[in-house]
Protein backbone atom coordinates (compact mmCIF):
# COMPACT_ATOMS: atom_id res chain seq x y z
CA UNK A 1 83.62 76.78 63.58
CA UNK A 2 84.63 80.67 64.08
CA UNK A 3 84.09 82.97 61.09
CA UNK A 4 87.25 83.45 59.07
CA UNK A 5 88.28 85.97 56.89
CA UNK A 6 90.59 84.86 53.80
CA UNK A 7 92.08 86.38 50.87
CA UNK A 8 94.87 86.38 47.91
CA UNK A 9 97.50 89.18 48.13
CA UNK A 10 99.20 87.79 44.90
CA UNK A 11 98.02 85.35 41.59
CA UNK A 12 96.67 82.02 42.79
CA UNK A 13 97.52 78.74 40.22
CA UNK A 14 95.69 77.55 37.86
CA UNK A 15 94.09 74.08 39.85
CA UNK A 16 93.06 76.86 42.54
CA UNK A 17 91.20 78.91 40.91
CA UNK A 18 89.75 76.40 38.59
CA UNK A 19 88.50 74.64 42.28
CA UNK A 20 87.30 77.83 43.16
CA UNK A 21 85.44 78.46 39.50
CA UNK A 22 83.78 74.75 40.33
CA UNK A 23 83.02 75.80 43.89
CA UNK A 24 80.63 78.81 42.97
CA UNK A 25 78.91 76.53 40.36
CA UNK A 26 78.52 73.58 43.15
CA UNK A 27 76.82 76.56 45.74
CA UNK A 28 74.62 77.53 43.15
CA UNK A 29 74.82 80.79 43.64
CA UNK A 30 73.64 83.89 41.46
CA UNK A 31 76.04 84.14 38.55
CA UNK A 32 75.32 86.95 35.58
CA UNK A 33 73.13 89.61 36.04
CA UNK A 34 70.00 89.32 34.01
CA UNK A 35 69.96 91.54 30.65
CA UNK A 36 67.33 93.64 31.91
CA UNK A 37 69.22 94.47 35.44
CA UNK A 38 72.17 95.48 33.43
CA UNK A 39 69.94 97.51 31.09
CA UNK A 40 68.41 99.10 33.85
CA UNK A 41 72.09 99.51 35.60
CA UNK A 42 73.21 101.40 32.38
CA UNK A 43 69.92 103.72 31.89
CA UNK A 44 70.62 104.74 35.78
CA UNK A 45 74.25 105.27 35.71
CA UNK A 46 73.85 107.81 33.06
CA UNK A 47 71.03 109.57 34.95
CA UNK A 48 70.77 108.81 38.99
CA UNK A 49 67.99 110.25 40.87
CA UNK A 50 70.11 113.52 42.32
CA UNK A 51 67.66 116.61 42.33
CA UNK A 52 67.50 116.71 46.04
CA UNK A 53 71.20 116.40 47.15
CA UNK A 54 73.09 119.42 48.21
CA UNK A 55 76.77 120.10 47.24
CA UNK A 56 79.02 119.02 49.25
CA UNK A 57 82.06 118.92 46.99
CA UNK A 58 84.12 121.49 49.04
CA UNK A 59 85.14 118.52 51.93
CA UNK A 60 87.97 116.80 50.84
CA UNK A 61 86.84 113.55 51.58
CA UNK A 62 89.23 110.32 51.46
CA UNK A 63 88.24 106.28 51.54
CA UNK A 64 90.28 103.55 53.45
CA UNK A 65 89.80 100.43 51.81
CA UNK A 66 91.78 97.18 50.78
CA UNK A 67 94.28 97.81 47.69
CA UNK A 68 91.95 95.98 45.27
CA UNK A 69 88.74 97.01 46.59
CA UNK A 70 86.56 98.62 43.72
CA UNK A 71 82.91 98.62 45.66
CA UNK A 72 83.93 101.90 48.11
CA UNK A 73 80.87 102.66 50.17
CA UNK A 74 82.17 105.01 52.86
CA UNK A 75 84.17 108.05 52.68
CA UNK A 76 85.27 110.89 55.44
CA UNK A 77 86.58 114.12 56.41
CA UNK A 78 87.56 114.24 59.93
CA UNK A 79 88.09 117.79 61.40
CA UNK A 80 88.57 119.32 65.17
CA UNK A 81 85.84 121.33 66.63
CA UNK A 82 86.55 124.18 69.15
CA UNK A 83 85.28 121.41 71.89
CA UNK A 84 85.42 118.08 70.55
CA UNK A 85 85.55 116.58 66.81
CA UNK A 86 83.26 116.54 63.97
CA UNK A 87 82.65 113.34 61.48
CA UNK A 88 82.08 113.63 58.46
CA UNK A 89 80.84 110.66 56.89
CA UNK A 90 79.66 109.72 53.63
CA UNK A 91 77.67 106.68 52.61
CA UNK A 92 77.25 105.84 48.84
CA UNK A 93 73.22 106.57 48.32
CA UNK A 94 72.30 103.34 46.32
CA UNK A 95 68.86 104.27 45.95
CA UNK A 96 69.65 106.95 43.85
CA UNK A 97 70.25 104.58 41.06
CA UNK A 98 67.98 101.44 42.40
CA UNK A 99 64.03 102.18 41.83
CA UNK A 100 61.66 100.40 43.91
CA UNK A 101 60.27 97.57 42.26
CA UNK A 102 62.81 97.97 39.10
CA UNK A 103 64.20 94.78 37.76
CA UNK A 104 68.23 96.09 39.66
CA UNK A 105 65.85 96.06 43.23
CA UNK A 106 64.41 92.84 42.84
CA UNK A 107 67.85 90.96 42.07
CA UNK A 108 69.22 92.75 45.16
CA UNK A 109 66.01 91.19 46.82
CA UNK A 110 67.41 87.84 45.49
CA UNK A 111 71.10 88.32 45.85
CA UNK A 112 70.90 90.11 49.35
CA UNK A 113 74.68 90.22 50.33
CA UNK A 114 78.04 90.51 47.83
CA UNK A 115 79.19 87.25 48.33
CA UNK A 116 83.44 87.09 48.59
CA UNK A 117 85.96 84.46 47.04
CA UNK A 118 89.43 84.74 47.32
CA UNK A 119 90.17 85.88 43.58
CA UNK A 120 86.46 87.71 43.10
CA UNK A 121 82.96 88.13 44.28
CA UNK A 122 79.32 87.63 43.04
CA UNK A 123 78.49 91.39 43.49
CA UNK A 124 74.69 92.48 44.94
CA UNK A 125 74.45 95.13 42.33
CA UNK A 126 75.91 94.62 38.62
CA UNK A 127 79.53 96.44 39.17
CA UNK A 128 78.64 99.06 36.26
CA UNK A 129 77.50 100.70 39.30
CA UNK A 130 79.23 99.07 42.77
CA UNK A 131 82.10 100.00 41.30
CA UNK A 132 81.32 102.34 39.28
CA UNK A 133 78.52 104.77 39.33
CA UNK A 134 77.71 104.46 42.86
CA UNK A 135 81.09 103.79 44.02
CA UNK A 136 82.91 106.71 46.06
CA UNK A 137 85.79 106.23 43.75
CA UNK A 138 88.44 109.34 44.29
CA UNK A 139 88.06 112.07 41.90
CA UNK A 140 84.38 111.13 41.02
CA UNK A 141 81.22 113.30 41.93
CA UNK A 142 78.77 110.86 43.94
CA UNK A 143 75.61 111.00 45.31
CA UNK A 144 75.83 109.95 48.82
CA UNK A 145 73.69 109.63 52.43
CA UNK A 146 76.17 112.31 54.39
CA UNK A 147 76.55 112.08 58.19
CA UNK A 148 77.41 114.49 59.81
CA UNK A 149 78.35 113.80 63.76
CA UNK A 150 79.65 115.89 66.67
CA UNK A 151 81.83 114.65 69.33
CA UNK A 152 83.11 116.17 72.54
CA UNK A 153 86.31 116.17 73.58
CA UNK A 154 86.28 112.36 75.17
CA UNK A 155 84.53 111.01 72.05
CA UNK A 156 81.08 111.10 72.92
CA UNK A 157 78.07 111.93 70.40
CA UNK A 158 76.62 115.34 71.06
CA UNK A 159 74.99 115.98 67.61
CA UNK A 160 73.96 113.84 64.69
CA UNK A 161 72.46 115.05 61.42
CA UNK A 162 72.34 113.25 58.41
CA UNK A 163 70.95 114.39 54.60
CA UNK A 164 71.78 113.94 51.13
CA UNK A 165 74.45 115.47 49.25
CA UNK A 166 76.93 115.18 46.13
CA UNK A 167 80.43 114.42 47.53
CA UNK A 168 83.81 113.96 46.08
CA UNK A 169 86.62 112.06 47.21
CA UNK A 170 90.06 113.08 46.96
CA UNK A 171 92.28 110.16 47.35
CA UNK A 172 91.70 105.92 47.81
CA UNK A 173 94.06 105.18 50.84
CA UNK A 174 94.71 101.68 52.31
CA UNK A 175 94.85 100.48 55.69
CA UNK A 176 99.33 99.47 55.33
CA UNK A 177 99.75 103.31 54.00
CA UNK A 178 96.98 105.06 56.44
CA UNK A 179 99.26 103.37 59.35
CA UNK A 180 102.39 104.07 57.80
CA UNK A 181 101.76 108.10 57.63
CA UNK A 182 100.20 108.18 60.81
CA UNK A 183 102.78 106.12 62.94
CA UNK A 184 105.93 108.66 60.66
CA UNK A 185 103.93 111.87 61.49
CA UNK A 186 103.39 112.15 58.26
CA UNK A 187 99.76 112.01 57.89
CA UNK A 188 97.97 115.52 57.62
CA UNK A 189 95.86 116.56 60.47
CA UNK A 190 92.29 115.09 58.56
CA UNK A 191 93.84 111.70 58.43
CA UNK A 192 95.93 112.04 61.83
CA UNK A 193 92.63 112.52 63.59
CA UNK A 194 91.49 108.81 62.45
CA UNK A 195 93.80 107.58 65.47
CA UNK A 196 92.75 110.39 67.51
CA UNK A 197 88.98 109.58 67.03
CA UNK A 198 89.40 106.16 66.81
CA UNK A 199 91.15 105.44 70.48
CA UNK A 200 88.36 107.99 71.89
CA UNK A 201 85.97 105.68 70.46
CA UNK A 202 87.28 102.72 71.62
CA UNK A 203 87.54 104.40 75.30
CA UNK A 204 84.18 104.84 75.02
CA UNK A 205 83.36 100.95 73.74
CA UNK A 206 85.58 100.28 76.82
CA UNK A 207 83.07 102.39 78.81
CA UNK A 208 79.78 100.88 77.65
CA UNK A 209 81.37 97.22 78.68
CA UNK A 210 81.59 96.78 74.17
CA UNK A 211 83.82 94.66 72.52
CA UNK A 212 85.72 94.73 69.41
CA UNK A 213 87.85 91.07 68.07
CA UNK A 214 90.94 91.55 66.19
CA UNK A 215 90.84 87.89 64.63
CA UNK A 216 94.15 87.59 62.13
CA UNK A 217 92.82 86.99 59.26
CA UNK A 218 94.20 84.01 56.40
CA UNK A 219 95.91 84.97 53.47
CA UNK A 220 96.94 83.53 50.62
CA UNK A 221 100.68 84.36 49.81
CA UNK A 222 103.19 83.47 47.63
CA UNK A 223 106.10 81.47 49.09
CA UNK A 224 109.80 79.76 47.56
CA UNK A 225 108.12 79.31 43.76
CA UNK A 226 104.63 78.12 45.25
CA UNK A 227 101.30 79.71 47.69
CA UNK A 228 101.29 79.09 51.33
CA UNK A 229 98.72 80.16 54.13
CA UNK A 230 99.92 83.13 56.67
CA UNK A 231 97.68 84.64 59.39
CA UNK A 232 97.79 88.89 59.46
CA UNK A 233 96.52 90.12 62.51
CA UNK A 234 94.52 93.81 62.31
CA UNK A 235 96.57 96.80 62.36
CA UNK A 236 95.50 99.14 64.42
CA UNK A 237 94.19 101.69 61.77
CA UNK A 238 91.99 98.75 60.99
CA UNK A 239 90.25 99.41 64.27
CA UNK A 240 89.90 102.87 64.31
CA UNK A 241 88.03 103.05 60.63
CA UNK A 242 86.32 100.38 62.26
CA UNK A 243 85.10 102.57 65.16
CA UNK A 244 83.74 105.51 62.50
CA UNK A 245 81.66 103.09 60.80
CA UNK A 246 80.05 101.73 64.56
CA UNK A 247 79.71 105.18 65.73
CA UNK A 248 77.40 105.73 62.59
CA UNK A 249 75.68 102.49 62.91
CA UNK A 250 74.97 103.05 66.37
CA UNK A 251 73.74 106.89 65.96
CA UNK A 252 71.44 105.94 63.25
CA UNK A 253 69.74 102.77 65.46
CA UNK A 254 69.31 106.44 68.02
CA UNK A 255 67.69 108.11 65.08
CA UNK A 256 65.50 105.16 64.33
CA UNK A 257 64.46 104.60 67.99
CA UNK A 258 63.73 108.05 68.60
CA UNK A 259 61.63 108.06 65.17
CA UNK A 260 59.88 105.11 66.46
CA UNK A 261 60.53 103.20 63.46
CA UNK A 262 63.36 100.74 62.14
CA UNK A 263 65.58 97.72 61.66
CA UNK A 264 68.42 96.96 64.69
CA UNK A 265 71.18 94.66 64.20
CA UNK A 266 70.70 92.60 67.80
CA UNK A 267 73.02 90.04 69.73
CA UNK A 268 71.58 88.35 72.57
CA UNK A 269 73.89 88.40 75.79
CA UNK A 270 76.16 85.03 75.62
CA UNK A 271 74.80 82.56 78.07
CA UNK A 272 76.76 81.75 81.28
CA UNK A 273 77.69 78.29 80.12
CA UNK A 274 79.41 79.74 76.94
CA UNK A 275 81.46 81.98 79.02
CA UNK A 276 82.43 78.92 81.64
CA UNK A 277 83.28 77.27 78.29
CA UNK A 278 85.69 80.02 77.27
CA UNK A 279 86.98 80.15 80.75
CA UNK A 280 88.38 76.83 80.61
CA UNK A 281 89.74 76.87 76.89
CA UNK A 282 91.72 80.64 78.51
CA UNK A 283 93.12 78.32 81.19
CA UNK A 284 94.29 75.71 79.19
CA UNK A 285 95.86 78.28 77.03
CA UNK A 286 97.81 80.00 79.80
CA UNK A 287 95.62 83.25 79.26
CA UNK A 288 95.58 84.89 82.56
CA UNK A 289 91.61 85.72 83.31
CA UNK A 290 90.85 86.58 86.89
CA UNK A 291 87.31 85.87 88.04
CA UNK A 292 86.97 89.86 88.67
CA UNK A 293 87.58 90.94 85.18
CA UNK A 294 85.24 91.06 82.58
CA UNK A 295 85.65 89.25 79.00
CA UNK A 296 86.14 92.57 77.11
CA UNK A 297 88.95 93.52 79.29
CA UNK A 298 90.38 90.30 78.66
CA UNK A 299 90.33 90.34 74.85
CA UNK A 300 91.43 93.68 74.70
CA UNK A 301 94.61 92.54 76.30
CA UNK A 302 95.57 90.09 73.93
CA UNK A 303 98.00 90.17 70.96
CA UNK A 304 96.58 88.43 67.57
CA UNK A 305 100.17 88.04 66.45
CA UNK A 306 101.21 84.99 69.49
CA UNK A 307 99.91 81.99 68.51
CA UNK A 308 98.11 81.45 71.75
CA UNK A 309 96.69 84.74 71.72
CA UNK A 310 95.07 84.71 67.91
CA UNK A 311 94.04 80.80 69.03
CA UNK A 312 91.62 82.12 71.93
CA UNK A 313 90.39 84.82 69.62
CA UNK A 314 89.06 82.50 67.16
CA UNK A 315 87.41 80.86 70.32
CA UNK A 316 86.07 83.89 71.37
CA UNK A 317 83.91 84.42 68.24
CA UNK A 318 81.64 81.44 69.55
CA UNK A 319 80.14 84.37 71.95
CA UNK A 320 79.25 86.26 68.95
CA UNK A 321 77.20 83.75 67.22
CA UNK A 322 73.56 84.45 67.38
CA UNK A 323 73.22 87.99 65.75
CA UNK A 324 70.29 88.76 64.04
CA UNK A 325 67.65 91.27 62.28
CA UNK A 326 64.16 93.01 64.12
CA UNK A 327 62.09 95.27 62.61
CA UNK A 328 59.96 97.63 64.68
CA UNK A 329 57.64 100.00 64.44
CA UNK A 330 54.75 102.21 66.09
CA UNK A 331 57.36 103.44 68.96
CA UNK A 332 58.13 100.12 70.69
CA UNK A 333 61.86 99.12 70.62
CA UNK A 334 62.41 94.89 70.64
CA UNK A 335 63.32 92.96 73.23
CA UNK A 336 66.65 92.31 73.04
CA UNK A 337 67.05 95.75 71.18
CA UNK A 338 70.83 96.37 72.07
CA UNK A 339 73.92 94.40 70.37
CA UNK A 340 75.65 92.87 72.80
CA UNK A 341 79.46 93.31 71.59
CA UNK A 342 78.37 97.06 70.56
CA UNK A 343 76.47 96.89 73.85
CA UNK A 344 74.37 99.67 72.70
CA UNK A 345 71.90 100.14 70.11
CA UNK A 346 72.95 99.54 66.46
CA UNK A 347 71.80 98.99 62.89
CA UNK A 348 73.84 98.28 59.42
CA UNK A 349 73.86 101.29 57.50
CA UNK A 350 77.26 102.14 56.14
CA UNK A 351 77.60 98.82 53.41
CA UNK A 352 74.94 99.78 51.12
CA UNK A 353 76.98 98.79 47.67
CA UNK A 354 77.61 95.36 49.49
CA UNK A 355 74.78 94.48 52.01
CA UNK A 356 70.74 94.91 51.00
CA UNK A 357 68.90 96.23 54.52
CA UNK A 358 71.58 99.19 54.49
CA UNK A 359 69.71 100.90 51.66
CA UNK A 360 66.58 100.38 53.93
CA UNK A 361 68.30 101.99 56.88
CA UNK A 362 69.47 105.09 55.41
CA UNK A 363 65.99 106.16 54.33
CA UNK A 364 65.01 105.18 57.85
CA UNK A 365 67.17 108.01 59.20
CA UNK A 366 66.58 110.69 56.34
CA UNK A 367 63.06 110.53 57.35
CA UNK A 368 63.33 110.35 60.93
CA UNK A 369 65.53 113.41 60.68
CA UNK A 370 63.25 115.36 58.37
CA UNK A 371 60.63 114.68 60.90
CA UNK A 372 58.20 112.51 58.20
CA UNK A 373 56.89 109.07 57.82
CA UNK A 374 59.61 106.55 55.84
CA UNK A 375 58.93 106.18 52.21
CA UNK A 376 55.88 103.57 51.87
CA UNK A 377 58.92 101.06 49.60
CA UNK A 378 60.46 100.94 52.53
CA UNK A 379 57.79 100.23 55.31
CA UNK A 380 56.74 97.11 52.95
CA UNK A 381 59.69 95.94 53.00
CA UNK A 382 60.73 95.99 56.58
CA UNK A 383 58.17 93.13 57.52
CA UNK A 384 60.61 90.41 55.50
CA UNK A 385 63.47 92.15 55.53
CA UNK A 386 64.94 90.46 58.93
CA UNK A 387 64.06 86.54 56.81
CA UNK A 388 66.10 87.90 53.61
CA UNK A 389 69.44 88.77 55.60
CA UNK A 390 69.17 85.92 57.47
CA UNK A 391 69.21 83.78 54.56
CA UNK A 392 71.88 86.17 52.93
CA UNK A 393 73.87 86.20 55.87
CA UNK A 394 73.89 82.46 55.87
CA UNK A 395 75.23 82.01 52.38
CA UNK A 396 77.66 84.06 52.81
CA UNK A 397 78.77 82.12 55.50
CA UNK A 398 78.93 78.99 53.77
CA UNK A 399 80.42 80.68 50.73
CA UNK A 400 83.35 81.65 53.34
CA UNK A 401 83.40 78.20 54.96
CA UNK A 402 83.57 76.09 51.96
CA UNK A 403 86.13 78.78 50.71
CA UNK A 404 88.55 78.55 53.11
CA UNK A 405 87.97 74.65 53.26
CA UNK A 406 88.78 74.61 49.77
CA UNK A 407 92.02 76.43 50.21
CA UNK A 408 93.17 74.60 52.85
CA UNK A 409 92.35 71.64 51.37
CA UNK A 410 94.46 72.40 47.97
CA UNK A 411 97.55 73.64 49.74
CA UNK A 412 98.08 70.85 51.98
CA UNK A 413 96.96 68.36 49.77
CA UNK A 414 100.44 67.19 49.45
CA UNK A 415 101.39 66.73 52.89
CA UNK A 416 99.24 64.46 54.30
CA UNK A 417 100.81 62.50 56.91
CA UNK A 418 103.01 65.43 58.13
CA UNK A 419 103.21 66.16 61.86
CA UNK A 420 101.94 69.90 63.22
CA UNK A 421 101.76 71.91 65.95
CA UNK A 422 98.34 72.87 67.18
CA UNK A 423 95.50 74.39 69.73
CA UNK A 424 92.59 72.73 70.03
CA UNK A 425 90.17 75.49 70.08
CA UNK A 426 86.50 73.89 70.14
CA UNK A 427 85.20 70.54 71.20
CA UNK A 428 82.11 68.95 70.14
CA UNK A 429 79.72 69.12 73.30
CA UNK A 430 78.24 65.96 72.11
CA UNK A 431 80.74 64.63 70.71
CA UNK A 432 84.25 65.40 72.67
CA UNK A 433 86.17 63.52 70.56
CA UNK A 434 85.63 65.77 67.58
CA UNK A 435 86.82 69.81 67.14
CA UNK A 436 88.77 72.28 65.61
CA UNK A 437 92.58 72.92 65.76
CA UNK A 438 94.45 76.45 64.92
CA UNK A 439 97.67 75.73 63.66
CA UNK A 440 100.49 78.89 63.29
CA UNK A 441 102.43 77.67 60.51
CA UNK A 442 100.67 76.83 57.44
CA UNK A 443 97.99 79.37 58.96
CA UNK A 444 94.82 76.95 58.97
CA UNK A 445 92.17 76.24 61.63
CA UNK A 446 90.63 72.80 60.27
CA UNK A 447 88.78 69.92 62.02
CA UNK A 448 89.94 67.13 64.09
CA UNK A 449 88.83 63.84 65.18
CA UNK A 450 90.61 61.94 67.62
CA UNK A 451 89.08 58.37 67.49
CA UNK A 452 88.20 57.58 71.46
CA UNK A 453 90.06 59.51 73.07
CA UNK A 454 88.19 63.04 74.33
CA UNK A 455 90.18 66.37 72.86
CA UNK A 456 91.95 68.64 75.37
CA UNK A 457 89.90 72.04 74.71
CA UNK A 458 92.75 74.82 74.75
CA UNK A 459 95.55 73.16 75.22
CA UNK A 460 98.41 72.79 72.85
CA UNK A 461 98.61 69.35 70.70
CA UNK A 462 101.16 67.66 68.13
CA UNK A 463 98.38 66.79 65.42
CA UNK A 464 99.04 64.68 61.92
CA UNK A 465 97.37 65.66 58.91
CA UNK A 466 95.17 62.68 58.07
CA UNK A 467 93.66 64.33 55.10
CA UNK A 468 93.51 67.14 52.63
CA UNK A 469 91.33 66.58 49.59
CA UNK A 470 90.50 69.30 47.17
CA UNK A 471 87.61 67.25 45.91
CA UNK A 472 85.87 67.32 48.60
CA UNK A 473 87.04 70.35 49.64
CA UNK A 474 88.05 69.05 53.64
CA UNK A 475 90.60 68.94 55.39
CA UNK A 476 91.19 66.80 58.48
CA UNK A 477 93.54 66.15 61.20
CA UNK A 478 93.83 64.02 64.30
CA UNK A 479 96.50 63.33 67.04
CA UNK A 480 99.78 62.42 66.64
């Protein structure tokens, strides 16, 4: 089933979040942090490791997160150059309170990712410091990884440096107010220049053949006394922040190559069959895709608010299934080595608070920059790096899965038997009589099984729900 995004924008009931309490129990996931990780948390939050970073305090730097988000791991300053643009771009600097081998590095061994629930998450570090000490929170001094990258006047890197420094952010924006002041003029010019930047950069994803999804996500919402389920599709200031924190993955996979050392986020090419596949679920959904354009240009036509439109995006996320981890080292790049939707080389480097190998990464490039050998912490690592965010990767997959089943399941729990409106977005290749439907209105993309009779891929279908349990945590249509 495509990856879906899902969160509360308001208080969930009671029964909900006692499900979703049960749920994280049932996963067995990592609950509290062990006494001496949140010893070690408080020892280093008093005193990080910070002799070596330079002051950088002057740049008014400013983070674009979601209203609730605590764990800020990227913050910028955006400013024109007398050709071009310059990025500044400022990555919270985790090791600077983690010590190699400490008891707080080997639970972020063991925890990997921060795992996300609808009302919470099961953080990687203890939040004393991911939203805290180490987090880029406005009006806070911070040790931080700072990039620093120059682009010419189309958008293209010319320069890339990258070191540490103390930073200080001046204000915690959100993506509704960012697009607000931009789209009234009222944005001053470091912020304005995040649209500027942003549609350079996606000119030049355009350019490369790259390719970026705007997938609505699911949100919980309040609605007439009770919750209901409501798709938001991506504004556009989504996108460009989006495109600042690519440009600095995909400069530090250059810095990494050119070092001859590191750890590349790949995605092998999707095979032809998979694009026949999505070829025929376009047609069926009345998507106009002439043989002589390519997928990209397709996608980047769409609109995620239509129904039809935000029912082949979820579809097209089957092409981006496959991504994984390599390590390399001693100067020879893997094979693939390039991301295919980036479609260019690319690591993870700007989630450090939130994702494990993007600590790794960042003292990749500070050494390949400084022109030495990576810390010896980090070269043993690499070797089983690529296993542990595979596995981390996959649980928070299933955390998201069984999340949004969950959901589902508990707001439609008392409307089984109703009739809907539907796509049928993916068909079992074995078994054709069993998929997955996107429905508008609740906003839910669920499974269906249609007894004998084999499921029309793409095309639009009155479906009944046939059941929504809580307990189990599925829900399940078929059609009417």
């Amino acid at each position: 089933m495509p990856r879906r995004h899902l969160r509360m924008t308001g208080p969930a009931d009671s029964p909900l979040r006692a499900s979703l309490r049960i749920l994280r129990t049932g996963l067995g996931l990592p609950a509290a942090f062990p006494p001496e990780v949140l010893a070690e948390a408080e020892r280093v939050a008093k005193d990080p490791a910070v002799p070596e970073h330079e002051d950088a305090t002057d740049l008014p730097f400013l983070t674009i997160d979601p209203p609730a988000s605590a764990d800020l791991d990227q913050a910028m300053y955006l400013e024109r150059r007398r050709r071009g643009y310059r990025v500044h771009y400022a990555i919270a600097d985790v090791a600077a309170f983690v010590r190699p081998g400490g008891a707080l590095d080997t639970e972020a061994h063991r925890r990997v990712t921060t795992l996300y629930f609808p009302d919470g998450n099961v953080p990687l570090h203890p939040t004393l410091l991911s939203e805290g000490a180490a987090s880029l929170l406005p009006g806070r001094t911070r040790p931080a990884v700072l990039w620093r990258i120059d682009l010419d006047p189309e958008g293209a890197t010319v320069a890339t440096s990258v070191r540490r420094a103390l930073v200080r952010s001046r204000a915690k924006l959100d993506y509704a107010g960012v697009q607000r002041q931009i789209d009234t003029g009222t944005a001053e010019e470091p912020l304005a220049l995040l649209r500027d930047i942003g549609r350079l950069r996606e000119e030049q994803e355009i350019a490369r053949g790259g390719i970026s999804l705007n997938v609505p996500e699911q949100e919980i919402v309040e609605r007439d006394g009770g919750y209901g389920l409501e798709y938001r599709a991506p504004l556009p200031a989504d996108g460009w922040n989006a495109q600042l924190s690519l440009l600095t993955g995909m400069a530090a996979a250059r810095l990494m190559a050119e070092a001859g050392t590191g750890i590349l986020r790949t995605l092998p090419v999707a095979p032809d069959g998979a694009v026949a596949r999505l070829r025929r679920s376009a047609e069926a959904l009345h998507i106009d895709w002439p043989h002589h354009v390519p997928y990209a240009q397709v996608v980047r036509s769409l609109d995620p608010g239509r129904a039809d439109h935000a029912a082949f995006l979820q579809e097209c996320t089957t092409l981006l299934r496959g991504a994984g981890y390599t390590v390399f080292d001693h100067g020879e790049l893997p094979t693939p080595a390039v991301h295919a939707a980036v479609a260019d080389l690319y690591t993870h480097c700007t989630a450090p608070l939130r994702r494990l190998v993007d600590r790794y990464a960042a003292e990749l490039c500070l050494a390949a920059v400084a022109e030495q050998d990576p810390p010896e912490w980090v070269r043993a690592a690499l070797p089983v790096l690529p296993k542990e965010m595979t596995e981390g990767t996959g649980r928070a997959n299933t955390v998201e899965r069984e999340c949004v089943d969950l959901v589902e399941a508990a707001l439609l729990k008392d409307r089984v038997g109703e009739i809907f409106d539907a796509y049928v977005v993916d068909v079992s290749e074995r078994e054709p009589t069993t998929g997955t439907v996107h429905i508008d209105d609740p906003a839910v993309v669920a499974r269906i099984e249609s007894g004998d009779a084999r499921l029309p891929l793409g095309e639009r279908l009155r479906v009944r729900l046939a059941r929504a349990d809580p307990g189990t945590a599925k829900v399940l249509f078929a059609p009417a």
